[in-house]
C-alpha atoms as a PDB file:
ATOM      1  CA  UNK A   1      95.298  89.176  94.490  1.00  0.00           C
ATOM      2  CA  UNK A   2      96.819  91.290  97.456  1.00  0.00           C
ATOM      3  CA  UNK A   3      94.200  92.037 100.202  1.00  0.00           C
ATOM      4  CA  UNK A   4      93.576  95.704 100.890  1.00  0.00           C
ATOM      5  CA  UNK A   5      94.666  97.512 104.397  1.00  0.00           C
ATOM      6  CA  UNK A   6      91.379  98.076 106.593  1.00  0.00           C
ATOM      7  CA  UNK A   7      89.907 100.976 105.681  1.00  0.00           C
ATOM      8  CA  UNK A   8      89.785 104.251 108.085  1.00  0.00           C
ATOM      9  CA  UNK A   9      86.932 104.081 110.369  1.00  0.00           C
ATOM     10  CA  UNK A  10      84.517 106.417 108.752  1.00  0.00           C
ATOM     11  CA  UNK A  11      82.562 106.676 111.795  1.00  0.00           C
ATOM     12  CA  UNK A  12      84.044 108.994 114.352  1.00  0.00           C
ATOM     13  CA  UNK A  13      86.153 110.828 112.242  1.00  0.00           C
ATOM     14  CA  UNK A  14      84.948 113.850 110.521  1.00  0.00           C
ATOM     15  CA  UNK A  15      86.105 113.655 106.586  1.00  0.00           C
ATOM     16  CA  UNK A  16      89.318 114.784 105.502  1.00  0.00           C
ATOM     17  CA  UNK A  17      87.786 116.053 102.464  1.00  0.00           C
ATOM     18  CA  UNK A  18      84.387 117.433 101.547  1.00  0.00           C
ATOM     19  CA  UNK A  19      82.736 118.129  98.451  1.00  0.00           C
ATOM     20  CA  UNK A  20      79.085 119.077  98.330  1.00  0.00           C
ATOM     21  CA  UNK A  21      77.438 120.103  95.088  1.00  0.00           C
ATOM     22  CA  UNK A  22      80.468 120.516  93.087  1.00  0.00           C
ATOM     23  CA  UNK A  23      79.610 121.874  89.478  1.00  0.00           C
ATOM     24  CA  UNK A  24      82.067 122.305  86.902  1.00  0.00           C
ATOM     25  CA  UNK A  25      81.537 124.430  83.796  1.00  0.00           C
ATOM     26  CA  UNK A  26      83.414 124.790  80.508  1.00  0.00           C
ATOM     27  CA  UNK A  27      82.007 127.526  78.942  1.00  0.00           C
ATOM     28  CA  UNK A  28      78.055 126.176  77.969  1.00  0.00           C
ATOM     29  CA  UNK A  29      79.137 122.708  78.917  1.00  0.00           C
ATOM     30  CA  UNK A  30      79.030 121.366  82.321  1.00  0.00           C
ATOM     31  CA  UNK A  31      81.586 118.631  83.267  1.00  0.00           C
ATOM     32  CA  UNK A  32      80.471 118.129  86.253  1.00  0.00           C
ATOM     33  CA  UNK A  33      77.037 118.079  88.009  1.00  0.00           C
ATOM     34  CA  UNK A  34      76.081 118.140  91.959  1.00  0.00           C
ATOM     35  CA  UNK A  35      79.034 116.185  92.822  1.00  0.00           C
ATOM     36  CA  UNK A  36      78.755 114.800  96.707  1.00  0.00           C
ATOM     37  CA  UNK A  37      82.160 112.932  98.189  1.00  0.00           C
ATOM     38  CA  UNK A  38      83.821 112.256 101.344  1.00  0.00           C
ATOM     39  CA  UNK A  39      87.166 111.300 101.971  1.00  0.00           C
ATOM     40  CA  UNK A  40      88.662 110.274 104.960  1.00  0.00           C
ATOM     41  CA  UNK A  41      92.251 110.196 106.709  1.00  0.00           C
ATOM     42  CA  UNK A  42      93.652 106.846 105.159  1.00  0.00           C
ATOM     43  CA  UNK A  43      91.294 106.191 103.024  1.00  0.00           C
ATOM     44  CA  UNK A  44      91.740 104.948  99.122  1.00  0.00           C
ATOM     45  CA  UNK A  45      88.687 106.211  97.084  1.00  0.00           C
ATOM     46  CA  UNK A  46      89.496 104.960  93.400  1.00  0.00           C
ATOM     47  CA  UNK A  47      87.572 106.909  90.443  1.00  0.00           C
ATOM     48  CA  UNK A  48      86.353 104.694  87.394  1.00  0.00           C
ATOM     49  CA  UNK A  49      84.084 105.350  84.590  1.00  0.00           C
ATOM     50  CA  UNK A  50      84.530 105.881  80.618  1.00  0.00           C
ATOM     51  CA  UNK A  51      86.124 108.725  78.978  1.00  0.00           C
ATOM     52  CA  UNK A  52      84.794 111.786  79.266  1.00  0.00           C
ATOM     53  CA  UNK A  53      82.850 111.405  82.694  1.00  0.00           C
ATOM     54  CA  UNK A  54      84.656 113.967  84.826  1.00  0.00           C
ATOM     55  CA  UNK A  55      86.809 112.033  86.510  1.00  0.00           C
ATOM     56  CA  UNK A  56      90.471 113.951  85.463  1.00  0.00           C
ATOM     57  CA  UNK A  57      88.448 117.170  85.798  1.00  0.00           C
ATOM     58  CA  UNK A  58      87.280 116.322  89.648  1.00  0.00           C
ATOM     59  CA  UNK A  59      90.996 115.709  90.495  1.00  0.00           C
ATOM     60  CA  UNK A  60      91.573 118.867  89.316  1.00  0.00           C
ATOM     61  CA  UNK A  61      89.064 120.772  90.960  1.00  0.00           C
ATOM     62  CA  UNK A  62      90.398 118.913  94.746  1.00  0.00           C
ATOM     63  CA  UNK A  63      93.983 120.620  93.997  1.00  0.00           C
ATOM     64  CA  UNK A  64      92.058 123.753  92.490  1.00  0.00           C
ATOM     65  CA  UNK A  65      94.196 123.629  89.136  1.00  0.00           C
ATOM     66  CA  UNK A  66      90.793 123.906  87.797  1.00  0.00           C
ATOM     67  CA  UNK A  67      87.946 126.923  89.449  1.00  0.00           C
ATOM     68  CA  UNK A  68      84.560 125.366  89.921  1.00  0.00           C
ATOM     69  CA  UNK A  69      81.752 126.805  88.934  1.00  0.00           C
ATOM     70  CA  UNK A  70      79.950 126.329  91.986  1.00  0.00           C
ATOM     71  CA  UNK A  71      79.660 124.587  94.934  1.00  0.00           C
ATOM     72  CA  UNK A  72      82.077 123.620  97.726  1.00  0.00           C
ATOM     73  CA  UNK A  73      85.312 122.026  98.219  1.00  0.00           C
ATOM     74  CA  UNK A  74      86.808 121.973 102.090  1.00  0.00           C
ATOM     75  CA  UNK A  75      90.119 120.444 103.409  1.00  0.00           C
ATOM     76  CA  UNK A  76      89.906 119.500 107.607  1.00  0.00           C
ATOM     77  CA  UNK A  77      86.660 121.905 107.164  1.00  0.00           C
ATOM     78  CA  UNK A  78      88.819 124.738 105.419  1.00  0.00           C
ATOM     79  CA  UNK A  79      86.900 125.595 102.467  1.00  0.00           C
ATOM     80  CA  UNK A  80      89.466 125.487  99.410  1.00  0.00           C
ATOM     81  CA  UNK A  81      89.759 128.620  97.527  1.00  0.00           C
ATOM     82  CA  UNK A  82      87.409 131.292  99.379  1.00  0.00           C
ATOM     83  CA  UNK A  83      86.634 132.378 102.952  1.00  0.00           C
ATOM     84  CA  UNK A  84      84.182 133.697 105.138  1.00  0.00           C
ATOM     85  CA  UNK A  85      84.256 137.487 104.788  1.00  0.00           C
ATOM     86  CA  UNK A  86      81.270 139.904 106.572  1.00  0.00           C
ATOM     87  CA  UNK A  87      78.868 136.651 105.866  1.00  0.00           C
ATOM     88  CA  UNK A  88      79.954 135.922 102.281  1.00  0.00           C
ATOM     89  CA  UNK A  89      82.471 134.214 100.653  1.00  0.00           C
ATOM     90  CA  UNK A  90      85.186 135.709  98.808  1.00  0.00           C
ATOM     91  CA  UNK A  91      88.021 134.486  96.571  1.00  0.00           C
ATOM     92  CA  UNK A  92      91.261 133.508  98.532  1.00  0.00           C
ATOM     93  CA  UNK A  93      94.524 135.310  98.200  1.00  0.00           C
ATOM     94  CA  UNK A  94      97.250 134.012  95.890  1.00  0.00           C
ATOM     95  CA  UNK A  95      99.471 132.880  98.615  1.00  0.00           C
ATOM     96  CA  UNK A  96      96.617 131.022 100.452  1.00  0.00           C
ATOM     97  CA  UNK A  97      95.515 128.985  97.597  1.00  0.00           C
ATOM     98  CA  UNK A  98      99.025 128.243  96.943  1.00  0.00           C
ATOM     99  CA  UNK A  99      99.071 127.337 100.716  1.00  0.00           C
ATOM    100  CA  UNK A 100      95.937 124.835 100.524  1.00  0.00           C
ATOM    101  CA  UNK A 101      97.281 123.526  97.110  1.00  0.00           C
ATOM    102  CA  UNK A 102     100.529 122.387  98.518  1.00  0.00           C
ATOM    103  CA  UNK A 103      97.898 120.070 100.735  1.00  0.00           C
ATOM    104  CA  UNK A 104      97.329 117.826  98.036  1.00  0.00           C
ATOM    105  CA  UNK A 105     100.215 116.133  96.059  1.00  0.00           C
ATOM    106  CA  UNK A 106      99.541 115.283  92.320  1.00  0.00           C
ATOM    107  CA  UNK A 107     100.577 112.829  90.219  1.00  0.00           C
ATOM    108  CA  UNK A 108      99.682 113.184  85.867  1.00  0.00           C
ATOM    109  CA  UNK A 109      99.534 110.653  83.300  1.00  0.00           C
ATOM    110  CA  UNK A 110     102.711 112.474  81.901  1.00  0.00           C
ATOM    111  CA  UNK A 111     105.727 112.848  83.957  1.00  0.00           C
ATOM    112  CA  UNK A 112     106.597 116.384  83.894  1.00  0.00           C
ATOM    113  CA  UNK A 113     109.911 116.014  85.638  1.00  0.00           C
ATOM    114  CA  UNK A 114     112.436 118.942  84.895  1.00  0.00           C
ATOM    115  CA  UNK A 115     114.630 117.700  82.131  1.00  0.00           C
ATOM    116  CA  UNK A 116     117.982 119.592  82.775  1.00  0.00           C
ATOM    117  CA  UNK A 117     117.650 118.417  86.301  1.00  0.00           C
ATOM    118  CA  UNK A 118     118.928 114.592  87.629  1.00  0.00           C
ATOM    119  CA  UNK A 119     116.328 112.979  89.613  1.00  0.00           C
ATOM    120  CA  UNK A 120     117.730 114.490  93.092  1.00  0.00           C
ATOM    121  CA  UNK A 121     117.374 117.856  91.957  1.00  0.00           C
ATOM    122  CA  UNK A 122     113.947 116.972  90.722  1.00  0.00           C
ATOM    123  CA  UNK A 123     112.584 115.537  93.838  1.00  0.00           C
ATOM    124  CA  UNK A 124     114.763 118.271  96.120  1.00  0.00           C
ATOM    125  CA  UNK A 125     113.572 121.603  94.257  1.00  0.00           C
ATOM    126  CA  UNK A 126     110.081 122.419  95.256  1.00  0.00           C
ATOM    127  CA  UNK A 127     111.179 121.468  98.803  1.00  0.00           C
ATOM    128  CA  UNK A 128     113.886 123.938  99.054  1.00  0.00           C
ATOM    129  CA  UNK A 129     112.196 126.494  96.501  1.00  0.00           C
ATOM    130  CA  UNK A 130     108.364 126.566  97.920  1.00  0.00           C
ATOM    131  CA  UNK A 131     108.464 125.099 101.453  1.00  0.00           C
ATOM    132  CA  UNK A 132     111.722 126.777 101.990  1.00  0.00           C
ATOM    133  CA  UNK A 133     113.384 123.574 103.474  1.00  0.00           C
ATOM    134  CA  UNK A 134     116.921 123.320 103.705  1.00  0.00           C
ATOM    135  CA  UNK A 135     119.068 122.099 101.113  1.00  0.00           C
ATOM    136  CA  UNK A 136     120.829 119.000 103.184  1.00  0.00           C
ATOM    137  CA  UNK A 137     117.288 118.465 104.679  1.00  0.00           C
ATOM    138  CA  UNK A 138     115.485 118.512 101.622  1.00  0.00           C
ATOM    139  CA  UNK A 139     118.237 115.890  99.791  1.00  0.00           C
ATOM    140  CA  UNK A 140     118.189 113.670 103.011  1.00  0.00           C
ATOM    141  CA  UNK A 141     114.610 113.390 102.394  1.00  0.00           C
ATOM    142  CA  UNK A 142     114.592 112.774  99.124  1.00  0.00           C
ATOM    143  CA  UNK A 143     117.286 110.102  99.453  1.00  0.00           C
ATOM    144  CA  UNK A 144     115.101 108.309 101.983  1.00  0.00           C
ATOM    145  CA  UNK A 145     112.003 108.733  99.041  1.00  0.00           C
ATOM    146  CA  UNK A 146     113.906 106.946  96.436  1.00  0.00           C
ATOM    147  CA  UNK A 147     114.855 104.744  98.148  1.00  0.00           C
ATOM    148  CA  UNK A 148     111.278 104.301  99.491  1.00  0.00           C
ATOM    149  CA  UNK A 149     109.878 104.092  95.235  1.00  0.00           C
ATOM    150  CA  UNK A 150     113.056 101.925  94.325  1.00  0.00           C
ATOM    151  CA  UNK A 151     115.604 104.115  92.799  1.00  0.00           C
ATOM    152  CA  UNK A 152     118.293 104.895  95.120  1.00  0.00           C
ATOM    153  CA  UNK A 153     120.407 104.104  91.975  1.00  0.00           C
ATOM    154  CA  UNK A 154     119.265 106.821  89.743  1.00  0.00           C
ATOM    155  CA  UNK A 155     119.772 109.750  92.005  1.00  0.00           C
ATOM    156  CA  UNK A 156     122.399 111.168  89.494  1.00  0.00           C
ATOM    157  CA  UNK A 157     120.456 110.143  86.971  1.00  0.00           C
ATOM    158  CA  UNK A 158     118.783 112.339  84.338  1.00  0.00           C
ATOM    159  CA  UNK A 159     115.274 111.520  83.370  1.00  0.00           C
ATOM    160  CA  UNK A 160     116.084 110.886  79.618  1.00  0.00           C
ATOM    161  CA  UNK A 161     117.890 107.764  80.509  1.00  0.00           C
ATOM    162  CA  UNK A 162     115.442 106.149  82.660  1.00  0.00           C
ATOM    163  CA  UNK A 163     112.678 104.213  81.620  1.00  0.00           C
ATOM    164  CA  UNK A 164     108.857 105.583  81.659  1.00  0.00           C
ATOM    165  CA  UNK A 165     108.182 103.749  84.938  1.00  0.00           C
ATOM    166  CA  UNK A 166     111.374 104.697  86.299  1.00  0.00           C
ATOM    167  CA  UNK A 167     110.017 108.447  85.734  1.00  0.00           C
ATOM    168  CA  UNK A 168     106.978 108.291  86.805  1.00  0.00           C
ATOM    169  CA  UNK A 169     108.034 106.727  90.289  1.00  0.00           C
ATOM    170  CA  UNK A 170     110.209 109.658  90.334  1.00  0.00           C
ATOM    171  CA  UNK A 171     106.918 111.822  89.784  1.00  0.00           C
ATOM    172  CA  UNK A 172     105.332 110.398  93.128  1.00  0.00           C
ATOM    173  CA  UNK A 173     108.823 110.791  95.042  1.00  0.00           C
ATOM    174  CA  UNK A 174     108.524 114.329  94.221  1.00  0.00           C
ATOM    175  CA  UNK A 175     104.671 115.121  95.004  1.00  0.00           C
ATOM    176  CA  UNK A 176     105.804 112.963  98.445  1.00  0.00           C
ATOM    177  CA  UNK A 177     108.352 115.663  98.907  1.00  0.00           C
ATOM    178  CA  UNK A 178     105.940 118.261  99.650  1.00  0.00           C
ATOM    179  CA  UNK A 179     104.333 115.941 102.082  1.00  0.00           C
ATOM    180  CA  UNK A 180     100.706 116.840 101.084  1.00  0.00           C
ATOM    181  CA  UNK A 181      97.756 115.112 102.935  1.00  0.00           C
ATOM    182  CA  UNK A 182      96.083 113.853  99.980  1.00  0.00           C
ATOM    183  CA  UNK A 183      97.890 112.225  97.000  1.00  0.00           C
ATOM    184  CA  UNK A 184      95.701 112.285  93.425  1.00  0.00           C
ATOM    185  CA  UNK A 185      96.867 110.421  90.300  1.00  0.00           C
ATOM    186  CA  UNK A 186      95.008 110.554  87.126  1.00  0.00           C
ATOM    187  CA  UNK A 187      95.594 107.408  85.190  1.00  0.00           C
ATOM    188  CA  UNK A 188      99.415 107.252  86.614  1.00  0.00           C
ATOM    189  CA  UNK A 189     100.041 103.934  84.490  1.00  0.00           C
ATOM    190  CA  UNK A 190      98.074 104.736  81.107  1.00  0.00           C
ATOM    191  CA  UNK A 191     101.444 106.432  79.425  1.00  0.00           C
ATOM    192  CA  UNK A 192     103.712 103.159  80.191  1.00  0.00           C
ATOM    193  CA  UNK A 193     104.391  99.821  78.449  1.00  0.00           C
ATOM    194  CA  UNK A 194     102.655  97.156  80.030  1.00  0.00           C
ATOM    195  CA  UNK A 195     105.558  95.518  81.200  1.00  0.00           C
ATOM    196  CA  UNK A 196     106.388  99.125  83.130  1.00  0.00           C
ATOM    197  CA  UNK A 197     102.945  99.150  85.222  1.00  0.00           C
ATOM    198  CA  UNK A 198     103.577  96.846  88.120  1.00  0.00           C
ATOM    199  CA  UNK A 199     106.782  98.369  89.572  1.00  0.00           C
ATOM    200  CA  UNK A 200     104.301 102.048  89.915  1.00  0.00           C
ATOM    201  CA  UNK A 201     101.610 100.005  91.267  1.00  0.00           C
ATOM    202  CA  UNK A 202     103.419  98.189  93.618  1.00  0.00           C
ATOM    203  CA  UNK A 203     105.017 101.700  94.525  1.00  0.00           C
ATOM    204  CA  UNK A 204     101.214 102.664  95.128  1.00  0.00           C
ATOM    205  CA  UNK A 205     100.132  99.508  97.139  1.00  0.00           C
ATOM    206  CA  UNK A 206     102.970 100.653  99.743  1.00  0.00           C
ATOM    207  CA  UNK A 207     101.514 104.067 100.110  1.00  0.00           C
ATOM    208  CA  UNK A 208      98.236 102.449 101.034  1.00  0.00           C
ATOM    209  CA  UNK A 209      99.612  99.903 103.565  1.00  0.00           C
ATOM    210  CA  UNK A 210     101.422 103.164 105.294  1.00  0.00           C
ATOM    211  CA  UNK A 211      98.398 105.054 105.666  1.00  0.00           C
ATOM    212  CA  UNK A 212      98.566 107.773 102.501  1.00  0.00           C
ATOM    213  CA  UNK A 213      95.249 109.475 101.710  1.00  0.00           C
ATOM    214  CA  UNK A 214      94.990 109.089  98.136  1.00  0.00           C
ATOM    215  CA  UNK A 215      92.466 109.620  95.509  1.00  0.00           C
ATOM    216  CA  UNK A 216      93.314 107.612  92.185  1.00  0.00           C
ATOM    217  CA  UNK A 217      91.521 107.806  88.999  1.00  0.00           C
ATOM    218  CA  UNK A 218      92.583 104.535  86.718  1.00  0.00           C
ATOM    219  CA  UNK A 219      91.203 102.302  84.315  1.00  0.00           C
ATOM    220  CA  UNK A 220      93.062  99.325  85.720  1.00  0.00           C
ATOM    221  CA  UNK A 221      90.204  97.275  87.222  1.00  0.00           C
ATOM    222  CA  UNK A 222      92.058  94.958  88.939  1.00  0.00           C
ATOM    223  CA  UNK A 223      94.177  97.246  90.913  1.00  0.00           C
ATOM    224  CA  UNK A 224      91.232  99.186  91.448  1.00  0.00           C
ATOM    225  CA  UNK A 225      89.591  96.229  93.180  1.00  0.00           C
ATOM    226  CA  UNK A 226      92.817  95.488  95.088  1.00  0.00           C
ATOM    227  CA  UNK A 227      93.796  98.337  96.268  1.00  0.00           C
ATOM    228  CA  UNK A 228      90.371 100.437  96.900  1.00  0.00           C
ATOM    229  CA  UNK A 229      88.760 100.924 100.139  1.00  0.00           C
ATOM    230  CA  UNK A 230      85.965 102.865  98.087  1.00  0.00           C
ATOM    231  CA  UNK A 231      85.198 102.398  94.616  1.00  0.00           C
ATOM    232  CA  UNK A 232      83.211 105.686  92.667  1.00  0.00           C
ATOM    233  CA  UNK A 233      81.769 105.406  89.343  1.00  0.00           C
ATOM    234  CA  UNK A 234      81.645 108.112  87.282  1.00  0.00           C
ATOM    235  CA  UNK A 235      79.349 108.632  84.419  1.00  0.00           C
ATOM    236  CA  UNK A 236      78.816 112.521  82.342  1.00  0.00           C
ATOM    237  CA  UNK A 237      79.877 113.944  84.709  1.00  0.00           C
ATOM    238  CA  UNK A 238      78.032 112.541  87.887  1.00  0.00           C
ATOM    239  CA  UNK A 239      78.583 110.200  90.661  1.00  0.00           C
ATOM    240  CA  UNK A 240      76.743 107.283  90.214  1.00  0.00           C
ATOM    241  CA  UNK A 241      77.582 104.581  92.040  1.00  0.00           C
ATOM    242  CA  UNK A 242      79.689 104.518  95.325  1.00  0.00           C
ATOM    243  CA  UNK A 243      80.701 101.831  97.586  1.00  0.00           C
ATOM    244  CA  UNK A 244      82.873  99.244  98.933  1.00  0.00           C
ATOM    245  CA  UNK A 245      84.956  97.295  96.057  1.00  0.00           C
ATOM    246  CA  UNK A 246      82.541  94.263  96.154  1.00  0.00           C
ATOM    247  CA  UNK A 247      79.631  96.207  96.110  1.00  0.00           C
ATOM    248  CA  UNK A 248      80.270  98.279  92.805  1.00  0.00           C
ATOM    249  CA  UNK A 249      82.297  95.836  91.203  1.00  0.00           C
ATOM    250  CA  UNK A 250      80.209  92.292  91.956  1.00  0.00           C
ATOM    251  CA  UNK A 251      76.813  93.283  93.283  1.00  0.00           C
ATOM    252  CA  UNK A 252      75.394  96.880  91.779  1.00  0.00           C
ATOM    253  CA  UNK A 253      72.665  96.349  89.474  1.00  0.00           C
ATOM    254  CA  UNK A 254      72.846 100.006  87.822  1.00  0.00           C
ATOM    255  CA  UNK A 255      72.797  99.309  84.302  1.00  0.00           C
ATOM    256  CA  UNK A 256      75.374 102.165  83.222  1.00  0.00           C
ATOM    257  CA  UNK A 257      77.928 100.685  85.641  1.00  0.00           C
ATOM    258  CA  UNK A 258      77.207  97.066  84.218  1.00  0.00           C
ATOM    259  CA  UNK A 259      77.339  98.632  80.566  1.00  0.00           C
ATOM    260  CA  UNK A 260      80.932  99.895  81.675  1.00  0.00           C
ATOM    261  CA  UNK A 261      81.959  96.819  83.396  1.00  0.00           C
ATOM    262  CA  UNK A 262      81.257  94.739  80.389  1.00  0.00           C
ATOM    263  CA  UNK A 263      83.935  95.860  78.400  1.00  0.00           C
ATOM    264  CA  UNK A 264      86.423  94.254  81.329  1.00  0.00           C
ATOM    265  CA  UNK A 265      86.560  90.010  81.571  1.00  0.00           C
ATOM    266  CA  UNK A 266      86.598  89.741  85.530  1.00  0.00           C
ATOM    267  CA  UNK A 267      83.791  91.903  85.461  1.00  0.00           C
ATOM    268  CA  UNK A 268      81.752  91.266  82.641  1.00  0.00           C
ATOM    269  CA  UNK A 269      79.746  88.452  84.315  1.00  0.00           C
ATOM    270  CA  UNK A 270      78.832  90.189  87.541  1.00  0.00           C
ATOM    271  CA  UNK A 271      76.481  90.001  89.459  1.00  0.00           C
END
């Protein structure tokens, strides 16, 4: 087992990102329910829990691909989405939210990489296209990010010939383009072959050592407990247990958390 970076101090820092009473709503059905987190500079919060409990959906509230339903979401104390207007809060404008959403780099289950495009052009376009970068700036950088995820060989490459791990390491190159201050990945290893999941992980563990904010829901336990410096567990659709890796994972007592744990060998004994 690897050994986690330190985490952030959590002390004199204010949080990165704040959520206070998040609710999420589909229609009469509420995902999500008074939903309290912090997140700080550095720090690697991990989201676990069954199917079903919210976690995908609170990802998708942070980079506002999803409108809450109430509640509060702020980045550096910038509240996502609305602002302050004559003492009330109003919806942002298009180009704003597009602004804050750029903040947070996101990586899906699926790929999603541009299939007419080799894996240069996929890593290079939303540079040159949305942050307005230049061209020969924007493929320098993405040289030095595959080479940084392991694939300086594929920059020609089109994503049909590389394997699913191969792709999805591509996937994080490209949200690292946009050089957001949070990375999120929901379940980034649940579409690949088993022998395909260590080379993204490992990709993941390097992020961590060099500092990258990142939020990561995943139903890998072990990495969870390797690479977490905060462990949340998620159950319909609230938070219920929070805490350092050995705390959740080898000391909490909550019997939903123990009921979930159960179903995973390391875990199944503890405490």
């Amino acid at each position: 087992m690897s050994t986690p970076t330190p985490p952030p101090s959590t002390t004199a820092a204010a949080p990165l990102v704040t959520v206070r009473g998040l609710r999420k709503d589909f229609g009469e059905h509420t995902v999500l329910v008074d939903i309290d987190l912090d997140i700080h500079a550095g720090e690697v919060v991990v989201i676990i829990g069954p199917s079903g409990s919210g976690k995908s959906t609170l990802l998708r509230t942070l980079n506002q691909l999803e409108p809450i339903s109430g509640g509060e979401i702020a980045l550096d104390g910038e509240i996502l989405g609305y602002e302050l207007h004559r003492g009330s809060l109003r919806e942002r404008r298009p180009a704003d939210v597009t602004r804050q959403r750029r903040q947070f780099g996101m990586v899906f289950q699926q790929f999603n990489l541009f299939p007419h495009m080799t894996v240069l052009q996929n890593i290079v376009h939303a540079p040159v296209h949305v942050r307005r970068m230049a061209p020969a700036d924007a493929r320098r950088q993405a040289e030095e990010l595959l080479a940084r995820v392991g694939l300086s060989d594929k920059r020609d490459a089109y994503p049909a010939k590389l394997s699913g791990g191969q792709q999805q390491r591509v996937a994080i190159a490209r949200a690292l383009a946009m050089e957001p201050r949070v990375m999120l990945f929901d379940e980034p290893t649940s579409a690949l072959d088993p022998e395909l999941v260590g080379d993204v992980l490992a990709v993941m563990r390097q992020l961590s050592e060099d500092g990258q904010t990142m939020v990561i829901v995943t139903h890998e336990m072990d990495f969870a407990m390797d690479i977490a410096h905060r462990i949340v567990f998620m159950a319909d659709g609230r938070i219920v247990e929070s805490g350092t890796p050995h705390q959740v994972m080898k000391e909490s007592a909550n019997p939903r958390l123990r009921a979930f744990l159960s179903h995973t060998t390391r875990f199944a004994d503890a405490p």
